[in-house]
PDB file of N, CA and C in Angstrom:
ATOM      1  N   UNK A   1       0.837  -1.179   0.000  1.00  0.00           N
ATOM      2  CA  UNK A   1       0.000   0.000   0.000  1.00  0.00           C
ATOM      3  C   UNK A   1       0.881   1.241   0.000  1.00  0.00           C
ATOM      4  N   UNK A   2       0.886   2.150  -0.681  1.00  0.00           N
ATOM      5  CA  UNK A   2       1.514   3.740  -0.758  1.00  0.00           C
ATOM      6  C   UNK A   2       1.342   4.293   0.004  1.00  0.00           C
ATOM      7  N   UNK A   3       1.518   5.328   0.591  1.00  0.00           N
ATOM      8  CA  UNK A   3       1.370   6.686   1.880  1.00  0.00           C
ATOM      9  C   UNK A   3       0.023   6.805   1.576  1.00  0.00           C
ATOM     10  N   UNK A   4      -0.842   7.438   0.559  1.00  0.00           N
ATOM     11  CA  UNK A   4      -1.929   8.250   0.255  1.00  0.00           C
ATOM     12  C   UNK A   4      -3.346   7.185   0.776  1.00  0.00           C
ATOM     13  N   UNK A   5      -3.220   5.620   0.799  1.00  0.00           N
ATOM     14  CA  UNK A   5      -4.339   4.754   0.554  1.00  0.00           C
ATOM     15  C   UNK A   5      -3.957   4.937   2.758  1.00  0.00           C
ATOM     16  N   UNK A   6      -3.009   4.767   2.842  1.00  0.00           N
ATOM     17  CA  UNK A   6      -2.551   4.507   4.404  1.00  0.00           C
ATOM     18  C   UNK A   6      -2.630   5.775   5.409  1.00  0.00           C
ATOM     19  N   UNK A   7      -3.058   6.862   4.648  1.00  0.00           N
ATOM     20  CA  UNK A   7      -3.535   8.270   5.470  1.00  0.00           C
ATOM     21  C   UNK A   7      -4.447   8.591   6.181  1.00  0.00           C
ATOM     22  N   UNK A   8      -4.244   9.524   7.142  1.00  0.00           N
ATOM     23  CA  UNK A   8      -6.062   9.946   7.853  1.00  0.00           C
ATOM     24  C   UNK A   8      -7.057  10.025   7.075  1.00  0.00           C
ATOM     25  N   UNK A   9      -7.859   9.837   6.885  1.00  0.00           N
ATOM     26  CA  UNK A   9      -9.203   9.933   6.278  1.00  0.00           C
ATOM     27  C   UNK A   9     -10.319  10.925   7.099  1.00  0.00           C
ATOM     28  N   UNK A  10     -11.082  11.558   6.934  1.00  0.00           N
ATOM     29  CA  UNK A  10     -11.833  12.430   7.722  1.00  0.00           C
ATOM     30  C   UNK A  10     -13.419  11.864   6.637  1.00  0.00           C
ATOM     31  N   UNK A  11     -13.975  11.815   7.492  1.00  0.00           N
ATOM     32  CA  UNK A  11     -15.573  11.386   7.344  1.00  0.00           C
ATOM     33  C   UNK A  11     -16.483  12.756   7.929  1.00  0.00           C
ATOM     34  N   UNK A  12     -17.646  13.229   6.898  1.00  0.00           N
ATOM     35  CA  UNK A  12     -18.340  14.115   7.350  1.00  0.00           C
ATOM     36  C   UNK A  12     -19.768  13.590   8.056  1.00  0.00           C
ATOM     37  N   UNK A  13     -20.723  13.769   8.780  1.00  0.00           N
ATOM     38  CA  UNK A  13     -21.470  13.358   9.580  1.00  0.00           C
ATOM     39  C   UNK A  13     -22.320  14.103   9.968  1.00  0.00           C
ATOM     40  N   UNK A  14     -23.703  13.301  10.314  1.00  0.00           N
ATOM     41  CA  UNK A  14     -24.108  14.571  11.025  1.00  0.00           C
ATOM     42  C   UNK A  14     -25.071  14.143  12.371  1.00  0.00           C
ATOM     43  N   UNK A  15     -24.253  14.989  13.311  1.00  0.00           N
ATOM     44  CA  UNK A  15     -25.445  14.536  14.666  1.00  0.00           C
ATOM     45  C   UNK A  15     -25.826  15.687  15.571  1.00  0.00           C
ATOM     46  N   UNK A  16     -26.265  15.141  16.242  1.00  0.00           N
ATOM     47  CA  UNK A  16     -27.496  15.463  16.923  1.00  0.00           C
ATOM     48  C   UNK A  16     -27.299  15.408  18.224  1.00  0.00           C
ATOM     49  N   UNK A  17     -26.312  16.972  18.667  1.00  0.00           N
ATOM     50  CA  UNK A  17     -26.140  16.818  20.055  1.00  0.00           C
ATOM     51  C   UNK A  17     -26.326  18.040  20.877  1.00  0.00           C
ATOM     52  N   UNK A  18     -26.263  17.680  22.191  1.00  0.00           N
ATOM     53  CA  UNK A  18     -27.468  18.433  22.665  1.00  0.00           C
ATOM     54  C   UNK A  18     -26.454  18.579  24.306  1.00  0.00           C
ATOM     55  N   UNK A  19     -26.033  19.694  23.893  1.00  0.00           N
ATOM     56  CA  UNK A  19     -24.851  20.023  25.435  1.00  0.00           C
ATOM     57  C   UNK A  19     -25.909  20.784  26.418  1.00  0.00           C
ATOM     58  N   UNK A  20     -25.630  20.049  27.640  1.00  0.00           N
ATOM     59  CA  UNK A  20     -26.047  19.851  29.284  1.00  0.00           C
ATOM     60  C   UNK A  20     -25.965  21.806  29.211  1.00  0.00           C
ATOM     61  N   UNK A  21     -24.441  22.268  29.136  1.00  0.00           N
ATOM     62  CA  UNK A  21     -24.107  23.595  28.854  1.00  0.00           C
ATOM     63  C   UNK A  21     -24.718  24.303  28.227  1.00  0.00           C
ATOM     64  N   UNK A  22     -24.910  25.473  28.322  1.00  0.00           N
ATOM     65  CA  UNK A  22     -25.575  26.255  26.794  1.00  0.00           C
ATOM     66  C   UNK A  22     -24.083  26.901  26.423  1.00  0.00           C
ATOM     67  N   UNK A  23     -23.614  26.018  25.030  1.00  0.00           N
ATOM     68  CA  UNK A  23     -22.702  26.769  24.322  1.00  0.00           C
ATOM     69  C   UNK A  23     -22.611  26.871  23.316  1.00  0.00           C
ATOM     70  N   UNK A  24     -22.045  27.984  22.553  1.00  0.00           N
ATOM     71  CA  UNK A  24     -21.630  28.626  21.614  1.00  0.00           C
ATOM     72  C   UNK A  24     -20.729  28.046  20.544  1.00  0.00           C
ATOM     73  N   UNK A  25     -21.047  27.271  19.642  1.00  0.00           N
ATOM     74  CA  UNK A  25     -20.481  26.762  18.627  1.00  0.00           C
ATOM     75  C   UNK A  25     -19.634  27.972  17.767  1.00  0.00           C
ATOM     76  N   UNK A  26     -20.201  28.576  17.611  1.00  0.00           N
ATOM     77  CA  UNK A  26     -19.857  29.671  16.781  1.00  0.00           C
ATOM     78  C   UNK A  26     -18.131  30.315  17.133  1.00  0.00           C
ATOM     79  N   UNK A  27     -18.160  30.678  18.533  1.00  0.00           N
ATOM     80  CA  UNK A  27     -16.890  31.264  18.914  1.00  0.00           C
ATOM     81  C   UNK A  27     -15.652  29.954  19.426  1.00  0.00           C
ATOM     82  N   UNK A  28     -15.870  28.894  19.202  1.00  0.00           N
ATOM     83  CA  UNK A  28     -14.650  27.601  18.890  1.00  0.00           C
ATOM     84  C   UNK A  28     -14.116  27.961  17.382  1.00  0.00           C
ATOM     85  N   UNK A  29     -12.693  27.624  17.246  1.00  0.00           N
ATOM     86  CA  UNK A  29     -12.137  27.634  15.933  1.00  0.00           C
ATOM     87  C   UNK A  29     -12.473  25.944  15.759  1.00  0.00           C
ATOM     88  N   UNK A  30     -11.655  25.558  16.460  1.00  0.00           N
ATOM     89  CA  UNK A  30     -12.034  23.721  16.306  1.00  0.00           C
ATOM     90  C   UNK A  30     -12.912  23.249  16.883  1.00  0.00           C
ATOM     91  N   UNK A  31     -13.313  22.542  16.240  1.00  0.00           N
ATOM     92  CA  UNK A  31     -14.707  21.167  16.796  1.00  0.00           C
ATOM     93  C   UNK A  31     -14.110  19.824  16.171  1.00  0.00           C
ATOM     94  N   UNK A  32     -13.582  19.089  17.015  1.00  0.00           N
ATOM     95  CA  UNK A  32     -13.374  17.537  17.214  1.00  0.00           C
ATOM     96  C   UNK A  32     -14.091  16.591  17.751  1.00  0.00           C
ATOM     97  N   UNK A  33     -14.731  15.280  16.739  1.00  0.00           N
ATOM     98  CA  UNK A  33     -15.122  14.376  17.861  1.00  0.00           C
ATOM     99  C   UNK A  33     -14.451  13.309  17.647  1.00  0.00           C
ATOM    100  N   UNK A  34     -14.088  12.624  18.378  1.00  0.00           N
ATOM    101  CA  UNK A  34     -13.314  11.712  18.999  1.00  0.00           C
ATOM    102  C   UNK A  34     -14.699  10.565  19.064  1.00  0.00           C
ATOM    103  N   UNK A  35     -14.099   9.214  18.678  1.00  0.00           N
ATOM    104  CA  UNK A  35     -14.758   8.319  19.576  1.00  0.00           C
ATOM    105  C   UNK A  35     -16.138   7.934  18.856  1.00  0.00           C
ATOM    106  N   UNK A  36     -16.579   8.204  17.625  1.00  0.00           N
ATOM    107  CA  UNK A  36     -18.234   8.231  17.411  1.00  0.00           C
ATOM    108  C   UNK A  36     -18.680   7.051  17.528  1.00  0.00           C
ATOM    109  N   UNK A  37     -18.073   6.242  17.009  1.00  0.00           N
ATOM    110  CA  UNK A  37     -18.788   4.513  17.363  1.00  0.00           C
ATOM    111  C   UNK A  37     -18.459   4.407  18.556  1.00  0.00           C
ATOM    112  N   UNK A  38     -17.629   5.065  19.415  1.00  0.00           N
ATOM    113  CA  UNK A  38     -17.718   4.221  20.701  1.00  0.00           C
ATOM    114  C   UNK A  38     -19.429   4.596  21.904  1.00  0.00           C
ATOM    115  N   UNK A  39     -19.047   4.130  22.634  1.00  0.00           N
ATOM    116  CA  UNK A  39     -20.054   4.461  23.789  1.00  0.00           C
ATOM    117  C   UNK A  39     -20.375   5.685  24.131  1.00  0.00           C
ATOM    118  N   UNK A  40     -18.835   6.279  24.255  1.00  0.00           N
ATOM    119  CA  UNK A  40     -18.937   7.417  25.247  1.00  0.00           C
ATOM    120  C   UNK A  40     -17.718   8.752  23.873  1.00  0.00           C
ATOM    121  N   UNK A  41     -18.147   9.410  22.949  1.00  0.00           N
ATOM    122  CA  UNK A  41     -17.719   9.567  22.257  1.00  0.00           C
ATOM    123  C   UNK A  41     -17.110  11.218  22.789  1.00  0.00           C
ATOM    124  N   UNK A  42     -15.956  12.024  22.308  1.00  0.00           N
ATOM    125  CA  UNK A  42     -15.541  13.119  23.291  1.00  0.00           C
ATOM    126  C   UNK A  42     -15.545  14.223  22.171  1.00  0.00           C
ATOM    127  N   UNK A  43     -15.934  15.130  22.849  1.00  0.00           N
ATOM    128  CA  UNK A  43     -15.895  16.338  21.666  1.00  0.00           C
ATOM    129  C   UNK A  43     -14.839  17.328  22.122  1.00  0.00           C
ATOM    130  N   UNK A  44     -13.955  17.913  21.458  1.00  0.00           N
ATOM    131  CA  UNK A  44     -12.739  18.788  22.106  1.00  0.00           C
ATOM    132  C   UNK A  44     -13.275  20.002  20.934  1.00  0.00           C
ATOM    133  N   UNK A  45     -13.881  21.202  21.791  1.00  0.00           N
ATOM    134  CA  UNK A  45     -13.900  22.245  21.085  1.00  0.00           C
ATOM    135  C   UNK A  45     -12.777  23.238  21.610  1.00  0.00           C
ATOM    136  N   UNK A  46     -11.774  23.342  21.046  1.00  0.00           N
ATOM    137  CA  UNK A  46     -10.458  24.143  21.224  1.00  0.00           C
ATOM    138  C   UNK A  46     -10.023  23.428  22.102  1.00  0.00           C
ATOM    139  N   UNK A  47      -9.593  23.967  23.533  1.00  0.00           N
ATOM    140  CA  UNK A  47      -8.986  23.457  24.895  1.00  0.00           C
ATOM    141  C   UNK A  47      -9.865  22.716  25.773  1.00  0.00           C
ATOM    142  N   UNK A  48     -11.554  22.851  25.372  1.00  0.00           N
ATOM    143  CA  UNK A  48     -12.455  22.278  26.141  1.00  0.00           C
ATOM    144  C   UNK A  48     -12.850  20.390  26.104  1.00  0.00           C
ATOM    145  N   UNK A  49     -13.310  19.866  26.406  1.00  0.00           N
ATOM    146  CA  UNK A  49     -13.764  18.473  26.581  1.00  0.00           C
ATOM    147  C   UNK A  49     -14.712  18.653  27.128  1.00  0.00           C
ATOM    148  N   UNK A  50     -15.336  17.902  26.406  1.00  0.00           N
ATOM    149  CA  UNK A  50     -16.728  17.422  26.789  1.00  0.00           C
ATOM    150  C   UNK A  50     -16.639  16.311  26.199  1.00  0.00           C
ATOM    151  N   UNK A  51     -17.825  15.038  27.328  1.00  0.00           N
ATOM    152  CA  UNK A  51     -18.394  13.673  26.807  1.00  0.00           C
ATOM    153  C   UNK A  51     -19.710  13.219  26.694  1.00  0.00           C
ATOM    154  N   UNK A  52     -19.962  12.397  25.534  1.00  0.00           N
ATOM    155  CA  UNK A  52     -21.386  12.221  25.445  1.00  0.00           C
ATOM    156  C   UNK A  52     -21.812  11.010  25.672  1.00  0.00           C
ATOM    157  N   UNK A  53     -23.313  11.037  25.252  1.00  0.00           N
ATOM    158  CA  UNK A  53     -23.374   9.561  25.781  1.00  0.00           C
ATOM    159  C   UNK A  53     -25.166   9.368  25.201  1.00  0.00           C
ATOM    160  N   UNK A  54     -25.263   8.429  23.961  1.00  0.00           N
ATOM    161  CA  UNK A  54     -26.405   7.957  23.244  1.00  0.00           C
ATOM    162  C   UNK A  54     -27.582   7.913  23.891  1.00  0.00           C
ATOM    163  N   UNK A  55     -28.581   8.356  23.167  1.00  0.00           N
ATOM    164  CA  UNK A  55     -29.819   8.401  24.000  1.00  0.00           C
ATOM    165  C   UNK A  55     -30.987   8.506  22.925  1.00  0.00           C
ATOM    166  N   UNK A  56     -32.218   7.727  23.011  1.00  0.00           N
ATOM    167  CA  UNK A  56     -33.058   7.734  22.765  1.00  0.00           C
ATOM    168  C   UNK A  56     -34.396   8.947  22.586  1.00  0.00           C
ATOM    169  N   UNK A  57     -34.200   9.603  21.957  1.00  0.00           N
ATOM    170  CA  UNK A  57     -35.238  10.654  22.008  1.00  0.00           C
ATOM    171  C   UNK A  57     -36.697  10.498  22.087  1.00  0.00           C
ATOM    172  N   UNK A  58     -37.941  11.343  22.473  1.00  0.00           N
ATOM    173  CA  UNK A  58     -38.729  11.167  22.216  1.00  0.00           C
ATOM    174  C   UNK A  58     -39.022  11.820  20.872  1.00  0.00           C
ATOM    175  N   UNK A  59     -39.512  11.292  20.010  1.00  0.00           N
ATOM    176  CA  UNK A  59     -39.545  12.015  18.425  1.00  0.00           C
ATOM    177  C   UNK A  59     -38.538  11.504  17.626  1.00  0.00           C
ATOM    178  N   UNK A  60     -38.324  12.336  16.459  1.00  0.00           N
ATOM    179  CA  UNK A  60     -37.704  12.768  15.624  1.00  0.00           C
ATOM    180  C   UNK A  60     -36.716  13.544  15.230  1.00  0.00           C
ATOM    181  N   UNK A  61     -35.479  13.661  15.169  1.00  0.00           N
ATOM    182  CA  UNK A  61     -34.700  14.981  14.677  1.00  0.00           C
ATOM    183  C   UNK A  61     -34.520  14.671  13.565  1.00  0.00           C
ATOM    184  N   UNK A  62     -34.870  15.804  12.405  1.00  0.00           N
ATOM    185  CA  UNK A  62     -34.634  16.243  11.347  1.00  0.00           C
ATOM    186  C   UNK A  62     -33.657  17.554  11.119  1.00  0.00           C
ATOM    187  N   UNK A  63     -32.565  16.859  10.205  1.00  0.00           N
ATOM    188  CA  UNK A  63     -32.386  17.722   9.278  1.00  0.00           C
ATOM    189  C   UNK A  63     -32.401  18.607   8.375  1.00  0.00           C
ATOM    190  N   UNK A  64     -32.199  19.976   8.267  1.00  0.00           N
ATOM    191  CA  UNK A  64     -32.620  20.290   7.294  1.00  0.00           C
ATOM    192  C   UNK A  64     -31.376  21.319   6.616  1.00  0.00           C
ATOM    193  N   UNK A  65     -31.112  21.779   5.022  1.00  0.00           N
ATOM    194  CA  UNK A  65     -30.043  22.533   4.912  1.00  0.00           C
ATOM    195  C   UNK A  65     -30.523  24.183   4.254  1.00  0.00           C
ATOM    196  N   UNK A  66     -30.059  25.295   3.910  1.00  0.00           N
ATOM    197  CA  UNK A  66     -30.445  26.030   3.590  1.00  0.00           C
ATOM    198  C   UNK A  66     -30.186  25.836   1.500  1.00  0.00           C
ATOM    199  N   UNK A  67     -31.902  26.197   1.342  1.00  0.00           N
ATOM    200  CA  UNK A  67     -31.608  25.875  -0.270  1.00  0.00           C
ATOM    201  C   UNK A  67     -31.777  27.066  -1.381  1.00  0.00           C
ATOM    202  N   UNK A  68     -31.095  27.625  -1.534  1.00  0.00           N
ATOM    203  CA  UNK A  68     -31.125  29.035  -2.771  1.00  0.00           C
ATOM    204  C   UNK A  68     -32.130  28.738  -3.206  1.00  0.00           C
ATOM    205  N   UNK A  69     -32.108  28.244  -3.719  1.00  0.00           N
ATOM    206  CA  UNK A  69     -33.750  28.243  -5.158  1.00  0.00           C
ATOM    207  C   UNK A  69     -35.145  28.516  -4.300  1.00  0.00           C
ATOM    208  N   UNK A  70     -35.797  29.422  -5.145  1.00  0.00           N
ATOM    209  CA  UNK A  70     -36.594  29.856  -4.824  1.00  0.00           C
ATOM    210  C   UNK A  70     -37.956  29.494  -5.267  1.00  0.00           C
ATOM    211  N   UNK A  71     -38.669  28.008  -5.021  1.00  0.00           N
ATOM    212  CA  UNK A  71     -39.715  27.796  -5.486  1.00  0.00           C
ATOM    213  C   UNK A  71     -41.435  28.300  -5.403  1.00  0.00           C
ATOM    214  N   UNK A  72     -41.990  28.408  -6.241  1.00  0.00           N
ATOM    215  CA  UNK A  72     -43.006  29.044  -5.969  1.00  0.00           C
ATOM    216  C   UNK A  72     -44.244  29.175  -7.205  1.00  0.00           C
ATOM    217  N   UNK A  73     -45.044  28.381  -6.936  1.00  0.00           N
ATOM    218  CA  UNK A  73     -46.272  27.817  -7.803  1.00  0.00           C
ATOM    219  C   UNK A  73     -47.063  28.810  -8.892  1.00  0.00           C
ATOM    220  N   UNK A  74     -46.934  30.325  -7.575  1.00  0.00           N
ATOM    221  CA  UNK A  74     -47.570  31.381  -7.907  1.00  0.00           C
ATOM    222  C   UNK A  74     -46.241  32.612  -7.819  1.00  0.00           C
ATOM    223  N   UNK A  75     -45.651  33.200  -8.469  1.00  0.00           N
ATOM    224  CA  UNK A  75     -44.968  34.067  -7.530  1.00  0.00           C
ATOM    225  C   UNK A  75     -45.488  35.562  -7.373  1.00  0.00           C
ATOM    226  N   UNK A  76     -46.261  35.399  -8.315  1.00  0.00           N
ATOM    227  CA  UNK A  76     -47.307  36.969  -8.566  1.00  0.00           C
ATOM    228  C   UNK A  76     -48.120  37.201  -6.744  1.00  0.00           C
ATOM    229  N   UNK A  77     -48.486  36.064  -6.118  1.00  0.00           N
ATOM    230  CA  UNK A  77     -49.226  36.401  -5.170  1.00  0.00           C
ATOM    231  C   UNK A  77     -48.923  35.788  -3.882  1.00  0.00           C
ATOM    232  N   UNK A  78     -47.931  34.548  -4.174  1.00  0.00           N
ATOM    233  CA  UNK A  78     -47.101  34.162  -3.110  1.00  0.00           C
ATOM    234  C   UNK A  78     -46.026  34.855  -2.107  1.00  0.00           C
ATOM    235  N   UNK A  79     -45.949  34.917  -0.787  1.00  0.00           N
ATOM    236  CA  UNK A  79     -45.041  35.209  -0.182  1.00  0.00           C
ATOM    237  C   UNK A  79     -43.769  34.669  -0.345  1.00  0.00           C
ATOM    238  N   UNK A  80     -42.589  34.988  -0.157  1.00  0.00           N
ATOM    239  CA  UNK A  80     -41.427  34.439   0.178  1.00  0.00           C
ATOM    240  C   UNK A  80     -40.623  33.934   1.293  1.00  0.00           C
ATOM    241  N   UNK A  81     -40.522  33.160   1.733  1.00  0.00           N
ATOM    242  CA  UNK A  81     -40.124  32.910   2.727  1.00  0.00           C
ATOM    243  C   UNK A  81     -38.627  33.456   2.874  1.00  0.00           C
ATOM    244  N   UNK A  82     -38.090  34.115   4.611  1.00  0.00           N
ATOM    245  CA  UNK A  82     -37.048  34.354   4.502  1.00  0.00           C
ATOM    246  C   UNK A  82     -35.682  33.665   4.478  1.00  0.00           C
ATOM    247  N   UNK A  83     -36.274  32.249   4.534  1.00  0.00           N
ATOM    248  CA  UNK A  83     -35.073  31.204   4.091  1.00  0.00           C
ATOM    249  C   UNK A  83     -36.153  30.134   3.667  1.00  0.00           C
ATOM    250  N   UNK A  84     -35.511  29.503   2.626  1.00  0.00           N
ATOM    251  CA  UNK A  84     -36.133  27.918   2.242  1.00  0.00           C
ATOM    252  C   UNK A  84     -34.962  27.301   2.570  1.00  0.00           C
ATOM    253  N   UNK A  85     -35.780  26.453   2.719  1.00  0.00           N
ATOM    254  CA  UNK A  85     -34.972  24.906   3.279  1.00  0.00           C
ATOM    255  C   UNK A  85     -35.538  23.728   2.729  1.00  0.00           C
ATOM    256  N   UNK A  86     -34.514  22.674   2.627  1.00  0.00           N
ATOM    257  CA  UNK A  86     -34.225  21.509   2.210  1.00  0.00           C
ATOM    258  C   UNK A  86     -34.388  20.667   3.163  1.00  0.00           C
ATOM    259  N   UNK A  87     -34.726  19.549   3.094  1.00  0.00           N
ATOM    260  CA  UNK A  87     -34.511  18.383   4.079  1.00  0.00           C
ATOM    261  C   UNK A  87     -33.434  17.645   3.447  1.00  0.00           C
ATOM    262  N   UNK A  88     -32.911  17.121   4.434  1.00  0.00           N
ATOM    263  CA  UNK A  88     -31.707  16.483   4.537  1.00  0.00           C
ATOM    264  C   UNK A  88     -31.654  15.286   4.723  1.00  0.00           C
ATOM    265  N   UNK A  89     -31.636  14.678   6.262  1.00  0.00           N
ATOM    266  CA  UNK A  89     -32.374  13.199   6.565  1.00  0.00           C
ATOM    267  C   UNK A  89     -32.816  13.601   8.055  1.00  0.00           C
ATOM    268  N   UNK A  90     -32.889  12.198   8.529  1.00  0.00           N
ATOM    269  CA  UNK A  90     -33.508  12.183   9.914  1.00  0.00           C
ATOM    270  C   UNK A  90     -33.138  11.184  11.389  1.00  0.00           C
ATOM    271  N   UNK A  91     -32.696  11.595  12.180  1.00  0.00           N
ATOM    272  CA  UNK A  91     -32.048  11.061  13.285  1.00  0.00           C
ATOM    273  C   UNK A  91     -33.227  10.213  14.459  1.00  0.00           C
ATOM    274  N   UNK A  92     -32.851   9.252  14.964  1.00  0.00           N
ATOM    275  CA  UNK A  92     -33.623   8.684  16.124  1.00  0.00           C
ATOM    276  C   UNK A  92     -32.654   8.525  17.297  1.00  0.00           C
ATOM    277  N   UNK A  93     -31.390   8.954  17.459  1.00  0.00           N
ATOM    278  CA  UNK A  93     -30.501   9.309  18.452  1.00  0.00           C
ATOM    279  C   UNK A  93     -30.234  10.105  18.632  1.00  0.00           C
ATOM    280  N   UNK A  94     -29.779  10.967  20.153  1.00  0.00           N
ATOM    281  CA  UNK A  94     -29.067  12.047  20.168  1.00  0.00           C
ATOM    282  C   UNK A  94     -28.060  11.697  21.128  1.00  0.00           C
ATOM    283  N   UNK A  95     -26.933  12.495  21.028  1.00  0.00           N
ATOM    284  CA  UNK A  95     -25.645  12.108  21.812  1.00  0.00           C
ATOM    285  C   UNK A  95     -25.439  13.336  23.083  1.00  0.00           C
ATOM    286  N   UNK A  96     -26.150  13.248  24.192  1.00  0.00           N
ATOM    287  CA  UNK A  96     -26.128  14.559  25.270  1.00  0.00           C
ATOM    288  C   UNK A  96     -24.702  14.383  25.806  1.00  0.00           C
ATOM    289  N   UNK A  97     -24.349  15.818  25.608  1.00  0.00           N
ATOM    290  CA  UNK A  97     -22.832  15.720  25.871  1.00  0.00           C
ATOM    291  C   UNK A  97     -22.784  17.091  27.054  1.00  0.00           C
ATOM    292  N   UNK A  98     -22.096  16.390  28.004  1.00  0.00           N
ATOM    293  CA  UNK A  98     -22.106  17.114  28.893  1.00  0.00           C
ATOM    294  C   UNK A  98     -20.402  17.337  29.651  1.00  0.00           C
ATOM    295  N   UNK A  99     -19.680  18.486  30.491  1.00  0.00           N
ATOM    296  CA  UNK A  99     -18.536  19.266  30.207  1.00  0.00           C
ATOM    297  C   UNK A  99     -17.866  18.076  30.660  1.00  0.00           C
ATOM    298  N   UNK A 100     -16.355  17.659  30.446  1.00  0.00           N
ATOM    299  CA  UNK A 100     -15.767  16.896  31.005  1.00  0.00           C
ATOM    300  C   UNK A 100     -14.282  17.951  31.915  1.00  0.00           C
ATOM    301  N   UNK A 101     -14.063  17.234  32.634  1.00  0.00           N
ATOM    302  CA  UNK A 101     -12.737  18.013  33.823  1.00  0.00           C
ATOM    303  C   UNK A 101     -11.277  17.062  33.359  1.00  0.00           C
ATOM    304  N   UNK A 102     -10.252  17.480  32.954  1.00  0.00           N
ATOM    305  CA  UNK A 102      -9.349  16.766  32.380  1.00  0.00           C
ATOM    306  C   UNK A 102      -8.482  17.044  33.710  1.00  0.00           C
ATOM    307  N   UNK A 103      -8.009  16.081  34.514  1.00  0.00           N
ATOM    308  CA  UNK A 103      -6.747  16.048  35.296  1.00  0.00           C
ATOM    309  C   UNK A 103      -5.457  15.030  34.990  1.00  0.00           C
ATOM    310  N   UNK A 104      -4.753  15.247  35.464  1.00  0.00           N
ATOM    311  CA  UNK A 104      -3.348  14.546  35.464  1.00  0.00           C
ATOM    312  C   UNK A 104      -3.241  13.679  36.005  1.00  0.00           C
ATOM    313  N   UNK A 105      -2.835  12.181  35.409  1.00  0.00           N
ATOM    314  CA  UNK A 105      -2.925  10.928  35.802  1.00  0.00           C
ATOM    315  C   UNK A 105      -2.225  11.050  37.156  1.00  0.00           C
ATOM    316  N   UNK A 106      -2.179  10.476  38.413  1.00  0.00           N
ATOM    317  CA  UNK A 106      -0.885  10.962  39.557  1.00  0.00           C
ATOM    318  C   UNK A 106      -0.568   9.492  39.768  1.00  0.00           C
ATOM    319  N   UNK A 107       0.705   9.454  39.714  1.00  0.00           N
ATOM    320  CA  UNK A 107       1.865   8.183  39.740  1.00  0.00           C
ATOM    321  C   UNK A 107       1.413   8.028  40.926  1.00  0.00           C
ATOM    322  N   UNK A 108       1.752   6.523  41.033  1.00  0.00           N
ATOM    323  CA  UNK A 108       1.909   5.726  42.362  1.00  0.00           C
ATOM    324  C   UNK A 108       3.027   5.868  42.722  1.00  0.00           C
ATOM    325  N   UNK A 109       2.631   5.984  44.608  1.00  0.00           N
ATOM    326  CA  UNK A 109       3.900   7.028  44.909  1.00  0.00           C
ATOM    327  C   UNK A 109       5.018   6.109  45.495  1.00  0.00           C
ATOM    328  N   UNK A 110       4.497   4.285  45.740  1.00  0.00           N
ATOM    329  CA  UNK A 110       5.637   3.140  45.664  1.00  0.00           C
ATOM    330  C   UNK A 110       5.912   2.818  44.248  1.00  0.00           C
ATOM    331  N   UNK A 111       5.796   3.003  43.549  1.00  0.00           N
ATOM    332  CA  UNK A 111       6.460   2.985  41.997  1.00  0.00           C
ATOM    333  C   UNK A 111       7.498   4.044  41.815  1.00  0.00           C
ATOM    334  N   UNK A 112       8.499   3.691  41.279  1.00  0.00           N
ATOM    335  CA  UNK A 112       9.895   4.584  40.465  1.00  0.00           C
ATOM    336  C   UNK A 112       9.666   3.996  38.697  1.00  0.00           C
ATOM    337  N   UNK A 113       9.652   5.579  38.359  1.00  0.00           N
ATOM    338  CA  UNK A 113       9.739   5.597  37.069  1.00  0.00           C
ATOM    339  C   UNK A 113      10.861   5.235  36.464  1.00  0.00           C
ATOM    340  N   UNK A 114      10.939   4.212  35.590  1.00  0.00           N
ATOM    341  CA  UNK A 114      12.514   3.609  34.917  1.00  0.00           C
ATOM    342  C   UNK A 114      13.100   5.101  33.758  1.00  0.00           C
ATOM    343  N   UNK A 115      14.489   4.913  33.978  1.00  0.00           N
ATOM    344  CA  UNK A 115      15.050   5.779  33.230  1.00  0.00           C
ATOM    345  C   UNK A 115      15.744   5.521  32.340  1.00  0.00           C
TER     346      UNK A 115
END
């Protein structure tokens, strides 16, 4: 296999999560998640951590994306809406992710670290 077939790969996705916190997506440069097939999957927005954890909703979450085109049966007497939208797909999980506290593993203090 060559370098290029043996590289990171990045997968786009889309979920459905729902922080304990009320925060601000907007003012993170990075959004990382870590972990999505696992159980307990970790989101690192900049320096922060947070962990989530699968859950059953009541309902539905839908997707939806913003769509330029401007359809309209009538346009002589129809309103416009101030955004149209697209559907996208539709979720039956959500992943509630709530803040995580990162500390420093602390050595056992009858153990010597080999040098």
């Amino acid at each position: 296999m060559d370098n290029e077939t043996q590289s990171d790969s990045e997968e786009e996705i889309l979920v459905y999560a729902e922080f304990e916190d009320s925060v601000n997506l907007n003012k993170y440069k990075f959004v990382h998640v870590l972990g999505m097939d696992t159980k307990r999957p970790v989101f690192q927005l900049d320096d922060t951590f947070f962990t989530g954890t699968y859950e059953n909703p009541l309902g539905t979450y839908m997707f939806f994306e913003e769509d330029p085109t401007i359809q309209s049966p009538d346009p002589l007497f129809d309103r416009y809406p101030a955004k149209n939208l697209k559907y996208l797909c539709k979720t039956r999980k959500l992943i509630n992710v709530e803040h995580a506290y990162v500390t420093p593993k602390e050595e056992d203090k009858g153990k010597t670290r080999p040098k």
